[in-house]
Protein backbone atom coordinates (compact mmCIF):
# COMPACT_ATOMS: atom_id res chain seq x y z
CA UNK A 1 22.13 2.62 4.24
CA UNK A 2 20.76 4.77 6.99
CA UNK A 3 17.43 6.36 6.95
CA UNK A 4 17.36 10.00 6.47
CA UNK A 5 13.27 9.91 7.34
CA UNK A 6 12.31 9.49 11.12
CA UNK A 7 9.49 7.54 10.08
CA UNK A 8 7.92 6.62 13.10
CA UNK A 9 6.29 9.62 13.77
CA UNK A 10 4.30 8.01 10.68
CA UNK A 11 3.13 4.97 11.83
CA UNK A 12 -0.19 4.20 13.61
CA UNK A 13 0.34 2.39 16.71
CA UNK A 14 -2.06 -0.41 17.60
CA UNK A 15 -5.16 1.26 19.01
CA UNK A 16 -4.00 4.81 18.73
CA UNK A 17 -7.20 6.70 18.05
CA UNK A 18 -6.17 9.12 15.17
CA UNK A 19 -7.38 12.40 13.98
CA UNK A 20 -5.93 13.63 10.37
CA UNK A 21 -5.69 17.24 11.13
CA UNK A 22 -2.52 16.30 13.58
CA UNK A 23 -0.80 14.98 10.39
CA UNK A 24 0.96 17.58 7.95
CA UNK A 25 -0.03 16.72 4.53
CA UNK A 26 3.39 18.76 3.30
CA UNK A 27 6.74 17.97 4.84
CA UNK A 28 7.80 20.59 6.91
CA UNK A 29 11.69 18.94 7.41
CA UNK A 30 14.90 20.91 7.06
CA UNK A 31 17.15 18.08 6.12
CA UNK A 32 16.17 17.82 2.42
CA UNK A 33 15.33 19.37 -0.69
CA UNK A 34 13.37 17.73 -4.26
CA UNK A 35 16.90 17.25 -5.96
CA UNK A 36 18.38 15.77 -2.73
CA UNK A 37 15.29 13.50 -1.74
CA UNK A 38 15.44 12.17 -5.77
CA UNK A 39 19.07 11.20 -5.39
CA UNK A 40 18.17 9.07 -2.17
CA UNK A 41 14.96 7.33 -3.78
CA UNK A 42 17.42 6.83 -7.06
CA UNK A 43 19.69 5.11 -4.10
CA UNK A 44 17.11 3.41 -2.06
CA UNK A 45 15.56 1.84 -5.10
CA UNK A 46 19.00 0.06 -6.04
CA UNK A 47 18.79 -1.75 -2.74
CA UNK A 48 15.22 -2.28 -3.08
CA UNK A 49 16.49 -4.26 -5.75
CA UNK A 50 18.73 -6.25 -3.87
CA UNK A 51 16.31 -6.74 -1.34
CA UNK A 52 13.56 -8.39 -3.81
CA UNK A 53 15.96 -10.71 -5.18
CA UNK A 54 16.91 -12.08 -1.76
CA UNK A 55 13.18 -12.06 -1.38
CA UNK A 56 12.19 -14.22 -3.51
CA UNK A 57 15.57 -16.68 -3.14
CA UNK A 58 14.44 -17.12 0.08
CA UNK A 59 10.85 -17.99 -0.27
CA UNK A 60 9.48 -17.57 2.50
CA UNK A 61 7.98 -14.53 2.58
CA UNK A 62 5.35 -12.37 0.58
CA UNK A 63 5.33 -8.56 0.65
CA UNK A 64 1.67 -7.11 0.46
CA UNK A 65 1.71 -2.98 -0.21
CA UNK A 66 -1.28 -1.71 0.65
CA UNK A 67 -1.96 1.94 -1.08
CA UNK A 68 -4.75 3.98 0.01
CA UNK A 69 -5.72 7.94 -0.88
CA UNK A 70 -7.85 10.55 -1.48
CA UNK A 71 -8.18 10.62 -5.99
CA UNK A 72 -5.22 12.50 -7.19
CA UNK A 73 -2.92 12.10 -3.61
CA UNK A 74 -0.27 10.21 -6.38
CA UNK A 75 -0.95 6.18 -6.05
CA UNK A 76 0.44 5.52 -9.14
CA UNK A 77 2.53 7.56 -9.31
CA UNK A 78 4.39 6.23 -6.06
CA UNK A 79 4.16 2.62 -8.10
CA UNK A 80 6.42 3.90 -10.85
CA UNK A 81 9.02 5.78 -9.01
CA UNK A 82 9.25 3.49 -6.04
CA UNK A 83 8.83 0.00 -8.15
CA UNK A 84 10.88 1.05 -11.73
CA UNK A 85 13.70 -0.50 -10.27
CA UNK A 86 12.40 -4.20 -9.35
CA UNK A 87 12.07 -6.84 -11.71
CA UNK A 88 8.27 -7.02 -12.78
CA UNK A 89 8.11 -10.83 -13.27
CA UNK A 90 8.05 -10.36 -8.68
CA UNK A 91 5.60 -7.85 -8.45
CA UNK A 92 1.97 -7.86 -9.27
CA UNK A 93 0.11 -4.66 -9.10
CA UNK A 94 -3.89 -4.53 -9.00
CA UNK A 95 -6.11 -1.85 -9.01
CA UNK A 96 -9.30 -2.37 -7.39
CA UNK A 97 -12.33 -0.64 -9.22
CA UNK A 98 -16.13 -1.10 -8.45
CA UNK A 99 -16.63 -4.11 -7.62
CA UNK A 100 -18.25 -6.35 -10.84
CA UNK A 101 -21.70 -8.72 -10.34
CA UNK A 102 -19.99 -11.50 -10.27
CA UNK A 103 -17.54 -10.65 -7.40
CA UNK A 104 -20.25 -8.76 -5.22
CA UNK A 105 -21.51 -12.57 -5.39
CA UNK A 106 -18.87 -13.62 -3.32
CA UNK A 107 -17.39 -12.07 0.08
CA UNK A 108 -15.89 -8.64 -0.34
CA UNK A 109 -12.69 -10.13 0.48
CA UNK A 110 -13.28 -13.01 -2.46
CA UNK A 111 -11.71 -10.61 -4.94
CA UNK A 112 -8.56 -9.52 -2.59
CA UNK A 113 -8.01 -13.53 -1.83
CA UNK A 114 -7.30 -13.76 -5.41
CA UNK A 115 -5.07 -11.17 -5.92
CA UNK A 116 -2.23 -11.97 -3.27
CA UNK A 117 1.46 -12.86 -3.82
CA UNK A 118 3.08 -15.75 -3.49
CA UNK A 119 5.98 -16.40 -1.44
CA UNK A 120 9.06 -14.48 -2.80
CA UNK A 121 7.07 -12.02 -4.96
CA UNK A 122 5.37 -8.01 -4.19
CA UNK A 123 2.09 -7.38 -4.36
CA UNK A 124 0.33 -3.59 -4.34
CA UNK A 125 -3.23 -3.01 -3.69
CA UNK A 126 -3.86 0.20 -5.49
CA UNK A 127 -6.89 0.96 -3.56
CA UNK A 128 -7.78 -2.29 -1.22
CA UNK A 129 -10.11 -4.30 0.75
CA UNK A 130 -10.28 -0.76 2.80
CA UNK A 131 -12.59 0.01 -0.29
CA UNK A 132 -15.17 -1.48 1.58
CA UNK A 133 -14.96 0.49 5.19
CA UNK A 134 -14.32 3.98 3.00
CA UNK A 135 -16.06 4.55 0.10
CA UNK A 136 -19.04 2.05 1.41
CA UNK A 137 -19.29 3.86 4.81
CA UNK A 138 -19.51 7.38 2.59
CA UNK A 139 -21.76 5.83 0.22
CA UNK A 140 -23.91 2.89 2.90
CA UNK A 141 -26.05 2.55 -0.16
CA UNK A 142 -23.65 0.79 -1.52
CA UNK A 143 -23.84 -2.28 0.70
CA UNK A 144 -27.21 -3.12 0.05
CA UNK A 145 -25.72 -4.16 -3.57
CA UNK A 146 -24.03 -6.92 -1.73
CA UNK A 147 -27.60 -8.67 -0.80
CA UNK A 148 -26.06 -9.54 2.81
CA UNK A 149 -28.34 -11.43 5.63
CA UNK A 150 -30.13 -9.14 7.74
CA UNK A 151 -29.25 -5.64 5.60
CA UNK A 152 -32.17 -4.83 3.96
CA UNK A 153 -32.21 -0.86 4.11
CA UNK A 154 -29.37 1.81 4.65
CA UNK A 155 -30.34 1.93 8.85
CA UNK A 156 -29.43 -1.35 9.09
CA UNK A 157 -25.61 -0.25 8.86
CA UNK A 158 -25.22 0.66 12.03
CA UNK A 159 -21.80 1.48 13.86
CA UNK A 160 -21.95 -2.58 15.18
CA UNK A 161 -21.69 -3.58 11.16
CA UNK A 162 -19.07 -0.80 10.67
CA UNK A 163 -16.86 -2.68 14.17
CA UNK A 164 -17.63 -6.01 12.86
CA UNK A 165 -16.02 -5.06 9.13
CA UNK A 166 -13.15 -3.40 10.94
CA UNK A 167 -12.59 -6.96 13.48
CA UNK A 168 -13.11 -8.74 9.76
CA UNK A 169 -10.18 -6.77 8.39
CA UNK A 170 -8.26 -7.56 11.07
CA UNK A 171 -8.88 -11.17 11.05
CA UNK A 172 -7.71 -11.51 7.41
CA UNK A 173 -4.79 -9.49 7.60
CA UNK A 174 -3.76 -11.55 10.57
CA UNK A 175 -4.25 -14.83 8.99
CA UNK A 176 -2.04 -13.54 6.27
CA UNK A 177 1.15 -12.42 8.53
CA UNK A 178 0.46 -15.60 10.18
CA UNK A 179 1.14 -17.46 6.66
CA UNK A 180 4.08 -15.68 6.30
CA UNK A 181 2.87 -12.19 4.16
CA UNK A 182 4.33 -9.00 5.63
CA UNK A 183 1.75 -6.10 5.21
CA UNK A 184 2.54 -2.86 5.06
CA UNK A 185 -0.07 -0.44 4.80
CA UNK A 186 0.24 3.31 3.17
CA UNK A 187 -2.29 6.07 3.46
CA UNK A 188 -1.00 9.21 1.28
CA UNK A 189 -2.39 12.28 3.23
CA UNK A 190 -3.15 15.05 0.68
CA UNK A 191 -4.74 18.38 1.58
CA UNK A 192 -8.11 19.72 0.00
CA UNK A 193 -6.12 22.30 -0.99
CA UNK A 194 -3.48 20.19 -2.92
CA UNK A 195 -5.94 18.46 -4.30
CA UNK A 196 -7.83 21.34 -5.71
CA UNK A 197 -4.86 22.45 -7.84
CA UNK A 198 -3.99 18.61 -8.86
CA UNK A 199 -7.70 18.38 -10.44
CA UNK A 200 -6.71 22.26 -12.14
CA UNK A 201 -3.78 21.09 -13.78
CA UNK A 202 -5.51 17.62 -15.31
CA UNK A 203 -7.79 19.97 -16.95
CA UNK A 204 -4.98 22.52 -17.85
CA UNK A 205 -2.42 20.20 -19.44
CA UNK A 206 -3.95 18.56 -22.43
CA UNK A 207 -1.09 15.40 -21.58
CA UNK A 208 -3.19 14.57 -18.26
CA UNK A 209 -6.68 15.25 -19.35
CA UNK A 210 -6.78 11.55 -19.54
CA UNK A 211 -6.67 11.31 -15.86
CA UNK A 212 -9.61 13.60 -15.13
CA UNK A 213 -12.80 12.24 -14.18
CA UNK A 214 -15.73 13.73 -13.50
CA UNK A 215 -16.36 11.74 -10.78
CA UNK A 216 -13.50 13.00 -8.51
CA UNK A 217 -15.11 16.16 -8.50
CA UNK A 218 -18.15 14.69 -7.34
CA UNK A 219 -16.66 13.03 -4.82
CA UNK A 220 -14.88 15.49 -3.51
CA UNK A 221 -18.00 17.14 -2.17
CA UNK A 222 -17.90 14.19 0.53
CA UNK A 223 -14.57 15.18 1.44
CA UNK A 224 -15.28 15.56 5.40
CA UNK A 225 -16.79 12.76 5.47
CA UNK A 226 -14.07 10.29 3.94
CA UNK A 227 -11.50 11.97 6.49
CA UNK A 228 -13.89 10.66 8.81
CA UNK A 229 -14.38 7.67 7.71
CA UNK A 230 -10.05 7.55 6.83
CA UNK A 231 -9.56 8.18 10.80
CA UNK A 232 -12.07 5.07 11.98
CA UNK A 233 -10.65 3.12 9.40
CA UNK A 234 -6.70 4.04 10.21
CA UNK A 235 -7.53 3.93 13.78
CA UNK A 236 -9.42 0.24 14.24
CA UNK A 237 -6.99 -1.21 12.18
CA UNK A 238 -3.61 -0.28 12.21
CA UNK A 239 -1.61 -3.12 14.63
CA UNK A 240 1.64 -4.36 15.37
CA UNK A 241 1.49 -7.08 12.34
CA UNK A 242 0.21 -4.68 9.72
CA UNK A 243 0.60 -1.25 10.74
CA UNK A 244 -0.82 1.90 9.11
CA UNK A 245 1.45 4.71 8.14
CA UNK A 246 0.07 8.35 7.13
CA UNK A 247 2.71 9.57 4.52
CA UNK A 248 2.52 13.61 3.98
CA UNK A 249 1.16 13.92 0.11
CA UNK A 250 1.43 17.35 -0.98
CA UNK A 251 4.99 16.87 -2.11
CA UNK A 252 5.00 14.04 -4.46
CA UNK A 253 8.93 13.55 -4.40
CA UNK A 254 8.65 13.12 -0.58
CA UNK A 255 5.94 10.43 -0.25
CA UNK A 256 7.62 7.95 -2.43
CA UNK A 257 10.92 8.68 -0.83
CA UNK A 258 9.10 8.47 2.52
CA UNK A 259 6.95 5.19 1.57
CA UNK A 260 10.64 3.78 -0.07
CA UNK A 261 12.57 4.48 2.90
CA UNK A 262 10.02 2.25 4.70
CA UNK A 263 9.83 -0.59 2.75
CA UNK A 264 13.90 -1.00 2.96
CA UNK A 265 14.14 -0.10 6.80
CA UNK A 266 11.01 -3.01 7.00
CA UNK A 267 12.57 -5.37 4.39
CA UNK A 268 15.43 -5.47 6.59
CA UNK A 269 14.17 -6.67 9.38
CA UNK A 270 13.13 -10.37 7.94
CA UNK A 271 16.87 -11.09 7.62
CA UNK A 272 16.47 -12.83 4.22
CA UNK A 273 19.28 -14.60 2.44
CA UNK A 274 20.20 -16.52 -0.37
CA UNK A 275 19.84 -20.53 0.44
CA UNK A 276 22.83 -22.02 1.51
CA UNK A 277 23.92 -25.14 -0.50
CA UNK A 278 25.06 -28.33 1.31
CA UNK A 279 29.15 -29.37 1.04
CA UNK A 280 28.55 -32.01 -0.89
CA UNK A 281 26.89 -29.45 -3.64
CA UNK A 282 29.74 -27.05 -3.12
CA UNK A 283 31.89 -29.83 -4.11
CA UNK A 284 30.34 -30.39 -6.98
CA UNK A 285 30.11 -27.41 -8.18
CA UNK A 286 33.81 -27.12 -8.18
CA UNK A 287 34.16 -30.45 -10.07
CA UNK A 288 31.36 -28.83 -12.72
CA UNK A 289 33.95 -25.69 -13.03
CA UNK A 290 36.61 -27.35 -13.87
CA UNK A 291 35.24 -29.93 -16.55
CA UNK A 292 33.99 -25.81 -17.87
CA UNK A 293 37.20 -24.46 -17.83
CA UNK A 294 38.37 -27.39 -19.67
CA UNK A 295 36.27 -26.30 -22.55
């Protein structure tokens, strides 16, 4: 199948130094519509499929998603569209919320560690060990709550803790390709704007009031600063092994077609296959048919 999306103008290349406002948050293409885009993520999903079950006959690889966003930019929503058409026994999907006293006793990547796939299965991050370069760089305070040596008070985070978390991220993502997990790494760009009328319409439509939290609000306020934080992040640690790619979010039926598109184009790449059986199997397999046909 070839790629409608010219994704590469997506991904971060290794030590590109990236600023947000250079991204649209809305795609801006001519080639495609909503009801064209839906028929090609219907399409691309099918050999998704295909791909996951060669995936996990070959066993050798795991698939690590990585989904990061501002709140309401569509995380889970790009789970169901993109992932409706896998099996679910291969693919394990875990949200990361604030972190519990029992895992802020342990590393911050402690919890992650836990969470990965095995060979031949999918894993998604919905919200990651980026948690703790994003939301903990808005919000230093939160750091002292993981009683680390030598951070005592807030100006002890200084920019060398910030580069030392980033070279720490790196580190474990590299160990991971290394062991034979393929990362790939999605930050859903939405506008202030967008988001504005996403938080309107959880209040307006009594079906998603559900979803509305207070706390985005709130947290919105800070919104400067987590594209800030989004660009140090995006830029210190997108590389050749686990890339970064900043998928336009205003239009929800564009991101997961964009972020599906990826994966396949990607998934290709590893040239899995189904095991080959020796001749001597072959054989008697043949000799196993026939005793069955006798039946």
């Amino acid at each position: 199948m070839k790629n409608i999306i010219d994704y590469s103008k997506y991904c971060i290349r290794s030590g590109e130094e990236v600023n947000l406002k250079k991204y649209d948050t809305e795609y801006t293409g001519d080639k495609l519509d909503k009801e064209e885009g839906t028929k090609l993520l219907n399409l691309t999903r099918e050999h998704l499929s295909e791909l996951q079950d060669k995936l996990y006959a070959h066993n050798e690889y795991s698939i690590l998603i990585v989904l990061q966003a501002m709140d309401t930019a569509g995380k889970d929503g790009a789970i169901k569209h993109i992932m409706s058409g896998l099996n679910p026994s291969g693919v394990n999907v875990k949200s990361f919320k604030t972190p519990s006293s029992n895992e802020l006793e342990h590393d911050y990547f402690w919890r992650h560690y836990k969470a990965l796939p095995a060979r031949g299965e999918i894993g998604i991050f919905n919200r990651s060990h980026y948690e703790n370069v994003l939301v903990t760089k808005v919000h230093p305070e939160y750091i002292l709550n993981e009683n680390l040596p030598g951070i005592d008070k807030i100006s002890d985070i200084d920019q060398k803790f910030w580069d030392n978390r980033y070279k720490q991220i790196k580190r474990f993502e590299k160990n991971l390709y290394q062991n034979g997990t393929i990362i790939f790494k999605f930050f859903l760009h939405l506008s202030f704007k967008e988001q504005k009328e996403r938080l309107l319409e959880r209040i307006d439509d009594p079906k998603k009031n559900w979803k509305f939290s207070p706390a985005d609000v709130k947290e919105r306020q800070y919104w400067d600063q987590y594209q800030s934080a989004y660009e140090e992040a995006l830029s210190k640690t997108s590389t050749d092994n686990a890339p970064w790619f900043v998928i336009p979010a205003d239009n929800k039926w564009f991101s997961r077609l964009a972020i599906a598109e990826i994966l396949y184009s990607e998934f290709g790449k590893l040239n899995l296959h189904y095991p080959e059986v020796s001749a001597e199997t072959k054989e008697e397999l043949q000799k196993i048919k026939v005793e069955l046909e006798k039946e």
